[in-house]
C-alpha atoms as a PDB file:
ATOM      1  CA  UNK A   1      26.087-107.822  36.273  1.00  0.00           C
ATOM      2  CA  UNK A   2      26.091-110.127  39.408  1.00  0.00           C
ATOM      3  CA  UNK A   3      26.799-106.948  41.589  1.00  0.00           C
ATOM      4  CA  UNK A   4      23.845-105.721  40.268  1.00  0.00           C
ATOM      5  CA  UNK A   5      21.536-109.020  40.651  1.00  0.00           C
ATOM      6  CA  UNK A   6      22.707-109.597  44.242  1.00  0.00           C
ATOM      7  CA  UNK A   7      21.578-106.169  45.089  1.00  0.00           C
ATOM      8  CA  UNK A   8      18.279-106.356  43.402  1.00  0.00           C
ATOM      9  CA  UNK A   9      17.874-109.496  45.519  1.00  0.00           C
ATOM     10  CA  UNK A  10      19.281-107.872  48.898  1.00  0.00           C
ATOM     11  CA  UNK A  11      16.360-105.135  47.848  1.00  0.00           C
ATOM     12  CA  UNK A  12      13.646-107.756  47.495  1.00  0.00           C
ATOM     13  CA  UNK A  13      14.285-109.981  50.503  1.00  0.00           C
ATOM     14  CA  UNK A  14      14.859-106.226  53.077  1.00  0.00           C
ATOM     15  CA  UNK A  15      12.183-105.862  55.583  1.00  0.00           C
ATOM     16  CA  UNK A  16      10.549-102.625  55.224  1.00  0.00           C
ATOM     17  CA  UNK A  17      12.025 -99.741  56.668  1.00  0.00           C
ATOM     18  CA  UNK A  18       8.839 -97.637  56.477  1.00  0.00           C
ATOM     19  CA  UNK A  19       7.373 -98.591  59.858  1.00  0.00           C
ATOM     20  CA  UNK A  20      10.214 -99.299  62.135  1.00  0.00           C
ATOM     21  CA  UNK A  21      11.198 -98.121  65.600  1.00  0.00           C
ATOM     22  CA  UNK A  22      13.965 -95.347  65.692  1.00  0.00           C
ATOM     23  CA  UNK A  23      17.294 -97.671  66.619  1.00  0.00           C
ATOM     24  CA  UNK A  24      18.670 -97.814  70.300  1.00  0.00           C
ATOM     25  CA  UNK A  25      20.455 -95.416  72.038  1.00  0.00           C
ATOM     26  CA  UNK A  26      23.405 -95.899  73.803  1.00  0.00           C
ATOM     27  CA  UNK A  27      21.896 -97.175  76.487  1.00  0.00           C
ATOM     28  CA  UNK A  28      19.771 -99.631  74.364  1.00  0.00           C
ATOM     29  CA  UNK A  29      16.546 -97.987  74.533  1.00  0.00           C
ATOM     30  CA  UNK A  30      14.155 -96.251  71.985  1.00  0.00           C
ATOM     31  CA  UNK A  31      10.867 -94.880  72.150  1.00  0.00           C
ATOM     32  CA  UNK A  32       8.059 -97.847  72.013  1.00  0.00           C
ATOM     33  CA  UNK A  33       4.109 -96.866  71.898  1.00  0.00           C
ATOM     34  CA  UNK A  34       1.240 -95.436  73.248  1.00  0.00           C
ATOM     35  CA  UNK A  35      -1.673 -98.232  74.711  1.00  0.00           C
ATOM     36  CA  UNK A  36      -4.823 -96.756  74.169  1.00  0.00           C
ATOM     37  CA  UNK A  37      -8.227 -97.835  75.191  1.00  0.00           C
ATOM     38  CA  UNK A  38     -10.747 -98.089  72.323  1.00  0.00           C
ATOM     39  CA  UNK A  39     -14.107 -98.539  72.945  1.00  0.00           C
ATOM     40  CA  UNK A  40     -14.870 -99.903  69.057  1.00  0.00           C
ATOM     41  CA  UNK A  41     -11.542-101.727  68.492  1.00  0.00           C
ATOM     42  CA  UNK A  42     -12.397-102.499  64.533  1.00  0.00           C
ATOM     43  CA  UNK A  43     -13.076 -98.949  64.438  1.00  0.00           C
ATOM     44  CA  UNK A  44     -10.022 -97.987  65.805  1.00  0.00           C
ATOM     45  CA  UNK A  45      -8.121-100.584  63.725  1.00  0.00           C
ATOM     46  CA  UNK A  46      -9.779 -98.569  60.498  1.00  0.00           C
ATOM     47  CA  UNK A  47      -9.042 -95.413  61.845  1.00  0.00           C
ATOM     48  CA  UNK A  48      -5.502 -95.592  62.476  1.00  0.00           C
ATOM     49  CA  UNK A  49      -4.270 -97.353  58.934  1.00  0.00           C
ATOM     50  CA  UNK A  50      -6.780 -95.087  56.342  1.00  0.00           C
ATOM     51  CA  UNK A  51      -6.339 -91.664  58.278  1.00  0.00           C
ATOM     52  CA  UNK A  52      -2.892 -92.209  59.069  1.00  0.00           C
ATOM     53  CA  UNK A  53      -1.365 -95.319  56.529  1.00  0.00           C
ATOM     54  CA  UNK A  54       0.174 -97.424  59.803  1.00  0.00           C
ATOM     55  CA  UNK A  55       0.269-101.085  59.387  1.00  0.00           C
ATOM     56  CA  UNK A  56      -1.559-103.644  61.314  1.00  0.00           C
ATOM     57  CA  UNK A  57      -0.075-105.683  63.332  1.00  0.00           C
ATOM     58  CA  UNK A  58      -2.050-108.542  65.173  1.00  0.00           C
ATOM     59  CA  UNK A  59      -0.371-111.181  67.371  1.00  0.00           C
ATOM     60  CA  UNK A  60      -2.013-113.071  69.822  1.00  0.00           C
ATOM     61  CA  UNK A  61      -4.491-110.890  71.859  1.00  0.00           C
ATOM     62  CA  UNK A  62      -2.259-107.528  71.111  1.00  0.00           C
ATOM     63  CA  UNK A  63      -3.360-105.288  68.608  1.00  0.00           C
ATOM     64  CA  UNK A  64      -1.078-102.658  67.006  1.00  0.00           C
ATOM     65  CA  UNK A  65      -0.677-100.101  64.584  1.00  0.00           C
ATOM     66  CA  UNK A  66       3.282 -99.170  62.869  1.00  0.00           C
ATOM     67  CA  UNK A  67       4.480 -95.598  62.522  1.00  0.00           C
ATOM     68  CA  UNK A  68       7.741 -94.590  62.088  1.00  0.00           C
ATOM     69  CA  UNK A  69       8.827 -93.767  65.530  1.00  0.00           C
ATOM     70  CA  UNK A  70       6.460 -95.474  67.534  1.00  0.00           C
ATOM     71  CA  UNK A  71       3.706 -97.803  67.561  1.00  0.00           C
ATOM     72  CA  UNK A  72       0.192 -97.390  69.005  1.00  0.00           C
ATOM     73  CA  UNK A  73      -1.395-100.363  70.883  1.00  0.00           C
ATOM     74  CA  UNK A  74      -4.952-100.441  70.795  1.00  0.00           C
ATOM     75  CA  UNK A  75      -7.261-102.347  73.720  1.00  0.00           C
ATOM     76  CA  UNK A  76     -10.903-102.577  73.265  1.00  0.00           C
ATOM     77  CA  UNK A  77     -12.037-101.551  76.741  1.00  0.00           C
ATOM     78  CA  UNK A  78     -14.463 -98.145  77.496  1.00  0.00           C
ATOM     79  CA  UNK A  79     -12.087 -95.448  78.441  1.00  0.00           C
ATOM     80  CA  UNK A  80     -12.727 -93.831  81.793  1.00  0.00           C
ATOM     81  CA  UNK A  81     -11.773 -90.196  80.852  1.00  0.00           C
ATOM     82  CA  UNK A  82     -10.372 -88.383  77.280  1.00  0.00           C
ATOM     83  CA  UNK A  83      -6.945 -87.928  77.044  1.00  0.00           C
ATOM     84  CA  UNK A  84      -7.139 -83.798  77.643  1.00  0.00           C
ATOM     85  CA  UNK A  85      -8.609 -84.666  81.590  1.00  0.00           C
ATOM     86  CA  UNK A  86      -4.957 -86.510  82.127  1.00  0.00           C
ATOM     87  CA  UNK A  87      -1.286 -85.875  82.538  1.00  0.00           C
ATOM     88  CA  UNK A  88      -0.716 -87.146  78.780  1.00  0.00           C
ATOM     89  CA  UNK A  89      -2.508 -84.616  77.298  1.00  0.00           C
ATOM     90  CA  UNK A  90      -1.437 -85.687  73.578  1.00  0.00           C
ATOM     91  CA  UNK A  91       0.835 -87.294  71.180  1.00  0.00           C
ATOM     92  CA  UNK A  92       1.640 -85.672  67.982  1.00  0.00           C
ATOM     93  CA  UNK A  93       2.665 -86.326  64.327  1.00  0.00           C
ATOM     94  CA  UNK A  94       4.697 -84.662  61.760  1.00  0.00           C
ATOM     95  CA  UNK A  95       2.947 -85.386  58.200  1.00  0.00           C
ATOM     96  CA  UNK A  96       4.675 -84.111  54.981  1.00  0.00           C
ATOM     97  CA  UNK A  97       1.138 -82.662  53.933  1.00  0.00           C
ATOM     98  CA  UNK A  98      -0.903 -81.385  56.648  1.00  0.00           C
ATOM     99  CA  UNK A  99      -3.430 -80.170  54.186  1.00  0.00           C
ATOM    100  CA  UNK A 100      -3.910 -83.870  52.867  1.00  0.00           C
ATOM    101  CA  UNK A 101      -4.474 -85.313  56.321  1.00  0.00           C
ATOM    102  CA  UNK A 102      -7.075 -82.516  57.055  1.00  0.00           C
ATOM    103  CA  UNK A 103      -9.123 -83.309  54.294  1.00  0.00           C
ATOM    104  CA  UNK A 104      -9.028 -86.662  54.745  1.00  0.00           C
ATOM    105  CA  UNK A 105      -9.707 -86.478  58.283  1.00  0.00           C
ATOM    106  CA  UNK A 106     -12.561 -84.079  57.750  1.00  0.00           C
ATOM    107  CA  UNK A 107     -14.053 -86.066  54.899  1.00  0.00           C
ATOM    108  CA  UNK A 108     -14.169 -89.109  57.449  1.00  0.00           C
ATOM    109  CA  UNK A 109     -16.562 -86.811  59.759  1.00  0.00           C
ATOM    110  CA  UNK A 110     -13.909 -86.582  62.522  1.00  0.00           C
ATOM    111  CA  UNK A 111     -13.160 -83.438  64.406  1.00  0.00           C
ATOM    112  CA  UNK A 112     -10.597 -81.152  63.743  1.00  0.00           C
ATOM    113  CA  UNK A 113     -10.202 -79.126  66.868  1.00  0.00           C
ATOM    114  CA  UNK A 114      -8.565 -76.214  66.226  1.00  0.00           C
ATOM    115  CA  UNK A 115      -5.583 -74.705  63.031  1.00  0.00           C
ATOM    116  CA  UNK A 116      -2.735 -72.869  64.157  1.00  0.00           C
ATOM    117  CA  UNK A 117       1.266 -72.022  63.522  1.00  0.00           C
ATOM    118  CA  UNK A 118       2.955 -74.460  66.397  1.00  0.00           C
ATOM    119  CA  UNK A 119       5.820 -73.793  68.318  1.00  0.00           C
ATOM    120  CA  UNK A 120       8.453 -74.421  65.503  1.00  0.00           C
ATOM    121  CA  UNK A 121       6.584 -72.077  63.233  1.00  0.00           C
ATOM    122  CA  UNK A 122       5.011 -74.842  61.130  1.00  0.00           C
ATOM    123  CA  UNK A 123       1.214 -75.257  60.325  1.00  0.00           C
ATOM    124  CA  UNK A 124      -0.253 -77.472  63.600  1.00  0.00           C
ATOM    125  CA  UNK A 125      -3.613 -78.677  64.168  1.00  0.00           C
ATOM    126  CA  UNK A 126      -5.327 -80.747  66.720  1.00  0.00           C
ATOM    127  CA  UNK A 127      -7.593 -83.453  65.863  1.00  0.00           C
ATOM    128  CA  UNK A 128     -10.132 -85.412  68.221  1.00  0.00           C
ATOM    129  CA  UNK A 129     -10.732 -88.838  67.600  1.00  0.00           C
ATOM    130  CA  UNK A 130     -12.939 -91.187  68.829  1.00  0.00           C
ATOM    131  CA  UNK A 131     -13.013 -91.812  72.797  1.00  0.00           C
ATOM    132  CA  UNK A 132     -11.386 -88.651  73.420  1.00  0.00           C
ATOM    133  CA  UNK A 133      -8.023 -89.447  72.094  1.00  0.00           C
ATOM    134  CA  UNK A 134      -6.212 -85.599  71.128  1.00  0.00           C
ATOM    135  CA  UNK A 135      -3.271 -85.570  68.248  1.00  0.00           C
ATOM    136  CA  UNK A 136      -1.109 -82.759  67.486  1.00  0.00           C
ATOM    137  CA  UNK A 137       0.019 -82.427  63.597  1.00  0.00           C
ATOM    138  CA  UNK A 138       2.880 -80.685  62.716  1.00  0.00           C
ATOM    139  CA  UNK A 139       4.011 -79.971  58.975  1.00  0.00           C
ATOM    140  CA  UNK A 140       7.225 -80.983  58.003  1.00  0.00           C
ATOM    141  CA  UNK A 141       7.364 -81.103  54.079  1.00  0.00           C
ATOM    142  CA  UNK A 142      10.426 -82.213  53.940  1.00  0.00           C
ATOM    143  CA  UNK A 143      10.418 -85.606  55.493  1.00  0.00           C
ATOM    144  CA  UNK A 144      10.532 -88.942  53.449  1.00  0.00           C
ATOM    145  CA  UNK A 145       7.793 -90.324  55.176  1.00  0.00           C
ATOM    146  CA  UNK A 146       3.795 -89.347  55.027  1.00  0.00           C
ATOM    147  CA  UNK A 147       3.017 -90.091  58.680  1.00  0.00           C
ATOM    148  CA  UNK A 148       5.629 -90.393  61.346  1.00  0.00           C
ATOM    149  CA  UNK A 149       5.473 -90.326  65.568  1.00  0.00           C
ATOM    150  CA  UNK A 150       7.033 -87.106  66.676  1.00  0.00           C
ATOM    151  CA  UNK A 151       6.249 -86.175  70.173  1.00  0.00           C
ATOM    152  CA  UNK A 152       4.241 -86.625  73.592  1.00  0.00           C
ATOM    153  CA  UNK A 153       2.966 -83.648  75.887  1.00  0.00           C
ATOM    154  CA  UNK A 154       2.919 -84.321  79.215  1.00  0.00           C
ATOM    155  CA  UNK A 155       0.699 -80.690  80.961  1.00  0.00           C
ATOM    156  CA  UNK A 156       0.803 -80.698  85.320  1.00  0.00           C
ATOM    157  CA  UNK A 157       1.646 -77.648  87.663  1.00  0.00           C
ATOM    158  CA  UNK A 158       4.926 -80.084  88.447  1.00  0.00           C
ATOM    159  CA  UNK A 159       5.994 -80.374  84.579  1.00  0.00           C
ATOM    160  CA  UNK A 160       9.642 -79.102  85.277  1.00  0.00           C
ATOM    161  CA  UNK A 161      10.105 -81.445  88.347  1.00  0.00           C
ATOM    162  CA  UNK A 162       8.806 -84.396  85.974  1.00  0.00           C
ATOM    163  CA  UNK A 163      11.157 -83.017  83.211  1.00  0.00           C
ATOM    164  CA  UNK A 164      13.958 -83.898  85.380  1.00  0.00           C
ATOM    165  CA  UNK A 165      12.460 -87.466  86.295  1.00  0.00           C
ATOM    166  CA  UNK A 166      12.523 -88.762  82.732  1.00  0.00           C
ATOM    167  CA  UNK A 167      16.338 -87.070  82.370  1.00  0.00           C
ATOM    168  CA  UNK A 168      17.089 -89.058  85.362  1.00  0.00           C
ATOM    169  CA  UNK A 169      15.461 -92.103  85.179  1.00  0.00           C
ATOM    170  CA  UNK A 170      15.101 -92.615  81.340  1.00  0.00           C
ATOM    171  CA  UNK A 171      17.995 -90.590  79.933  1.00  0.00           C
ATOM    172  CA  UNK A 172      15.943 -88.203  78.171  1.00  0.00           C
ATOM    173  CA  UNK A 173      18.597 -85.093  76.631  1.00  0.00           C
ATOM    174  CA  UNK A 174      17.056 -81.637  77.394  1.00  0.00           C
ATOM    175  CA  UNK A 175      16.300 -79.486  74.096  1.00  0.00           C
ATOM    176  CA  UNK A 176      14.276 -76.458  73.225  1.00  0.00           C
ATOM    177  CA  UNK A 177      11.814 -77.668  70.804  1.00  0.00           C
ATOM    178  CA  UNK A 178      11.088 -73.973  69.403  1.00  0.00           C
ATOM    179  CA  UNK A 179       9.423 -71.723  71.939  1.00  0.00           C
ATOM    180  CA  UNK A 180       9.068 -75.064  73.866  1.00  0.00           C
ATOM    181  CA  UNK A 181      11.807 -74.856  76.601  1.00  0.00           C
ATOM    182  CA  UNK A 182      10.872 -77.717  78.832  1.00  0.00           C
ATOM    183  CA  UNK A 183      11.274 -80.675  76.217  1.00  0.00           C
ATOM    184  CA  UNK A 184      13.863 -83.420  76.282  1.00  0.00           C
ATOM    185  CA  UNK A 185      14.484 -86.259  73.387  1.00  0.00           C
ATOM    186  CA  UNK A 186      14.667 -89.589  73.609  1.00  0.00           C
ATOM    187  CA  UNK A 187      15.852 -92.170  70.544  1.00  0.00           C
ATOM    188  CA  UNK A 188      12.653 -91.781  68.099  1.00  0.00           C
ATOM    189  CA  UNK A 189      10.475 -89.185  70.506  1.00  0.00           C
ATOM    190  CA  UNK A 190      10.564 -85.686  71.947  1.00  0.00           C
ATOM    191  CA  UNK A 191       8.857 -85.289  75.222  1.00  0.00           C
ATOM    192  CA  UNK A 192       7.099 -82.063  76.164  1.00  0.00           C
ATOM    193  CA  UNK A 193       6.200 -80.678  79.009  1.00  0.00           C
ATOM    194  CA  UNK A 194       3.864 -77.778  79.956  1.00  0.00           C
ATOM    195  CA  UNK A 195       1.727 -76.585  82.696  1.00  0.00           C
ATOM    196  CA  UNK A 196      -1.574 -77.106  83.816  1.00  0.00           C
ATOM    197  CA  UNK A 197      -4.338 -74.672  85.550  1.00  0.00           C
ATOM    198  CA  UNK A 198      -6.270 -78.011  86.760  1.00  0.00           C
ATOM    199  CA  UNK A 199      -5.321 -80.796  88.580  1.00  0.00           C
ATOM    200  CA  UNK A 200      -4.915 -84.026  85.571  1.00  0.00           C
ATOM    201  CA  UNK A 201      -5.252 -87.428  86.673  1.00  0.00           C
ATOM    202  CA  UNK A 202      -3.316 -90.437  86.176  1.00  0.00           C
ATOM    203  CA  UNK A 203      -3.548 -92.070  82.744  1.00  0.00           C
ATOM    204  CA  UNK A 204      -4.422 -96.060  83.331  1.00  0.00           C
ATOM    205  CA  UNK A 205      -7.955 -96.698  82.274  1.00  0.00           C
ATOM    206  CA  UNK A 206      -8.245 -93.387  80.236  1.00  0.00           C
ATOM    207  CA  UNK A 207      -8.041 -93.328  76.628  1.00  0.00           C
ATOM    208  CA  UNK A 208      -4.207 -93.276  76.806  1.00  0.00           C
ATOM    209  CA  UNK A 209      -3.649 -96.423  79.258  1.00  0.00           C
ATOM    210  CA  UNK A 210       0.207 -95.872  79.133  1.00  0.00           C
ATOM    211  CA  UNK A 211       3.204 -94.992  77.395  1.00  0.00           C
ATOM    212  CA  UNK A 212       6.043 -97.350  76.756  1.00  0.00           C
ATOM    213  CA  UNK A 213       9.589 -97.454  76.274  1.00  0.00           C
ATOM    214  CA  UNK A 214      11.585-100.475  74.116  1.00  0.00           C
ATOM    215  CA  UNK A 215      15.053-101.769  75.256  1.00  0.00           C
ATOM    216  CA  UNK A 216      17.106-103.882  74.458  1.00  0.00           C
ATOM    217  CA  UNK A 217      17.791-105.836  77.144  1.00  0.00           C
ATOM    218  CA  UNK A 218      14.416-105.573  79.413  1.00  0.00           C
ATOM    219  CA  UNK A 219      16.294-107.574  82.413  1.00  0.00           C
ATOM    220  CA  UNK A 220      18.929-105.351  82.788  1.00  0.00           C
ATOM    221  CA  UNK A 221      17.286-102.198  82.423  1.00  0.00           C
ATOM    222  CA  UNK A 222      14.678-103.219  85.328  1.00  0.00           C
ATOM    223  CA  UNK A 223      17.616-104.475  87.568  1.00  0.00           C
ATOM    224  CA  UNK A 224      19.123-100.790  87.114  1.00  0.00           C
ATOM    225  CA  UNK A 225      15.848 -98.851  87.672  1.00  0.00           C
ATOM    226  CA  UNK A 226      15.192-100.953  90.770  1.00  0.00           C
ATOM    227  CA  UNK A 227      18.887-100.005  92.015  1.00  0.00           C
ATOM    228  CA  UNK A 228      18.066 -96.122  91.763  1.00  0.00           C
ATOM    229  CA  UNK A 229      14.815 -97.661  93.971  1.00  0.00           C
ATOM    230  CA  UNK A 230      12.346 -97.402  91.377  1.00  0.00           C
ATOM    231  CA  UNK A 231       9.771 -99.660  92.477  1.00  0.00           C
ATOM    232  CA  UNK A 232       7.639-101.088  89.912  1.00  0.00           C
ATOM    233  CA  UNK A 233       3.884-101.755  89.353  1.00  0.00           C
ATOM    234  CA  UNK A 234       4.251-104.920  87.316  1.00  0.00           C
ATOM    235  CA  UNK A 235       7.295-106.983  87.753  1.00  0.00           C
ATOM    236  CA  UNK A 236       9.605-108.145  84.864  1.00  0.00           C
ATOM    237  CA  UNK A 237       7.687-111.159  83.157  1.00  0.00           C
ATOM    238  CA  UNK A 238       8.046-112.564  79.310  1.00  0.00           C
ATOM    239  CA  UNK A 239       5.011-113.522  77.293  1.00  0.00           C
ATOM    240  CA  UNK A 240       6.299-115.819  75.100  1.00  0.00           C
ATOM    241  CA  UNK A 241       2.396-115.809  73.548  1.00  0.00           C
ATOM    242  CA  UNK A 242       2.602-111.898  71.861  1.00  0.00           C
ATOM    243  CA  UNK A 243       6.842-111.962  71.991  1.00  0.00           C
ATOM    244  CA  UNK A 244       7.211-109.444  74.403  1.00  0.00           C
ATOM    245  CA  UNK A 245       9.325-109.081  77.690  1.00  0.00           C
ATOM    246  CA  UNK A 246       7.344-106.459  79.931  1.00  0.00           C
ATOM    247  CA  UNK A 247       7.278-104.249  82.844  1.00  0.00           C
ATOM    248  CA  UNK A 248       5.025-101.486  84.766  1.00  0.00           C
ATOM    249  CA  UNK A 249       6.155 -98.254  86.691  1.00  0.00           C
ATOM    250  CA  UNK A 250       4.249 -95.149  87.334  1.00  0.00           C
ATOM    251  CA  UNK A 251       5.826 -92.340  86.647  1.00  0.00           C
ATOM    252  CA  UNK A 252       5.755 -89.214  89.415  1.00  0.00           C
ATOM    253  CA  UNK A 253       2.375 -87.459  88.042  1.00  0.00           C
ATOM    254  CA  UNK A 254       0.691 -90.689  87.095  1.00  0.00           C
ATOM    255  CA  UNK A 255       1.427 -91.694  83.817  1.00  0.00           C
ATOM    256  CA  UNK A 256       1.437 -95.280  83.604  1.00  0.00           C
ATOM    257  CA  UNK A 257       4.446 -96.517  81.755  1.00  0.00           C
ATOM    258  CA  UNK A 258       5.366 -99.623  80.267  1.00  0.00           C
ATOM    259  CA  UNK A 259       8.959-100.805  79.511  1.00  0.00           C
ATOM    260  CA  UNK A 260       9.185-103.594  76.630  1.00  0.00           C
ATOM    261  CA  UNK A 261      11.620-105.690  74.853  1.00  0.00           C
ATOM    262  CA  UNK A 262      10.427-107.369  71.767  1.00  0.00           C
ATOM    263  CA  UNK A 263       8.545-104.416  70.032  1.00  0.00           C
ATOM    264  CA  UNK A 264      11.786-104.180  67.357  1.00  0.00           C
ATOM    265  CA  UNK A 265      10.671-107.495  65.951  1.00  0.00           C
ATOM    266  CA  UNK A 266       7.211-106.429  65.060  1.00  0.00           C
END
């Protein structure tokens, strides 16, 4: 009987798991977020937790929403360009009922762009949200979770040279996601990358500001990139104010990218 009480208790006092980061690698880094500029924050802050069930997350001036997998960052600021007229063309989803989040989505008076069977040969779909912001959803009914992060597409004529940057630089493990063959995983993300018959620009100021990257030891991880010369954008600095440790590089095709430490405690 006290086995049993203490682990009723150990059940109670648990943080939820629901809406967590995927744990570290080996080399103490997991995927992070996506910063988005919204031109209606409140709007955005609606959006994201009715369509999609992510939990709010204010502190400070920093907004952000919890998936499992990653987080998305929201800024209110007027977006320069949609997400489709840069290198990040999208971020995707897996949702255990793709059918549901249609509906839903639909119902709200959003856009769904276009049905299809994805690369994996699972029902996809695109949806447009406000300020030009593009999400892939990909069906996988047998995951515990409604809503989780799954993957971001990178699309330039040079996506096989930038494959090899983030293998390099970030540690990314090449895998064939389906009839994908240029993808590579990190802890909590797959990153794809595809051509592009136009020339995409670079992502800061568009509706996806940057991508980001969570380790666990920030310091460190900027002293190593700097040693491979990596030069960076935005030098190491901690915000004691929103509990993050931060830093800014730009990858080779212009996708800003921000590297955090403190996003695990959110």
């Amino acid at each position: 009987m006290k086995t049993h009480l203490l682990l009723i208790v150990a059940l109670v006092l648990a943080p939820p798991l629901h809406a967590q980061l995927a744990p570290y690698d080996g080399a103490g880094m997991t995927y992070g977020h996506v910063h988005l500029n919204a031109s209606d924050l409140e709007l955005h802050k609606e959006l994201w937790v009715e369509q999609f069930g992510g939990e709010l997350v204010e502190r400070g001036p920093l907004t952000v929403v919890k998936f499992p997998g990653m987080l998305i960052a929201l800024r209110e600021r007027e977006p320069t360009m949609p997400m489709a007229e840069t290198v990040m063309d999208h971020f995707g989803f897996k949702v255990r009922d793709i059918e549901d989040v249609l509906d839903r989505w639909r119902r709200a008076g959003y856009e769904v762009q276009s049905e299809f069977t994805g690369a994996e040969g699972f029902p996809n779909a695109y949806l447009v949200a406000p300020d030009g912001i593009l999400i892939e959803l990909q069906e996988d009914t047998t995951q515990s979770e409604d809503v989780a992060g799954y993957h971001i597409h990178f699309r330039t004529a040079q996506y096989e040279e930038l494959l090899d940057w983030y293998v390099e630089v970030f540690g990314a493990v090449p895998y064939q996601r389906g009839t994908i063959a240029t993808t590579a995983n990190v802890s909590g993300m797959n990153l794809s990358f595809g051509d592009s018959d136009t020339l995409r620009a670079a992502t800061q100021g568009s509706a996806i500001d940057h991508i980001g990257f969570e380790f666990r030891n920030l310091r460190a991880t900027v002293d190593r990139l700097e040693s491979m010369g990596i030069t960076f954008d935005v030098e190491y600095r901690e915000i004691p104010a929103i509990g993050l440790n931060i830093a800014y590089l730009t990858d080779p095709s212009g996708v800003y990218i921000e590297l955090t430490e403190g996003y695990t405690e959110y």
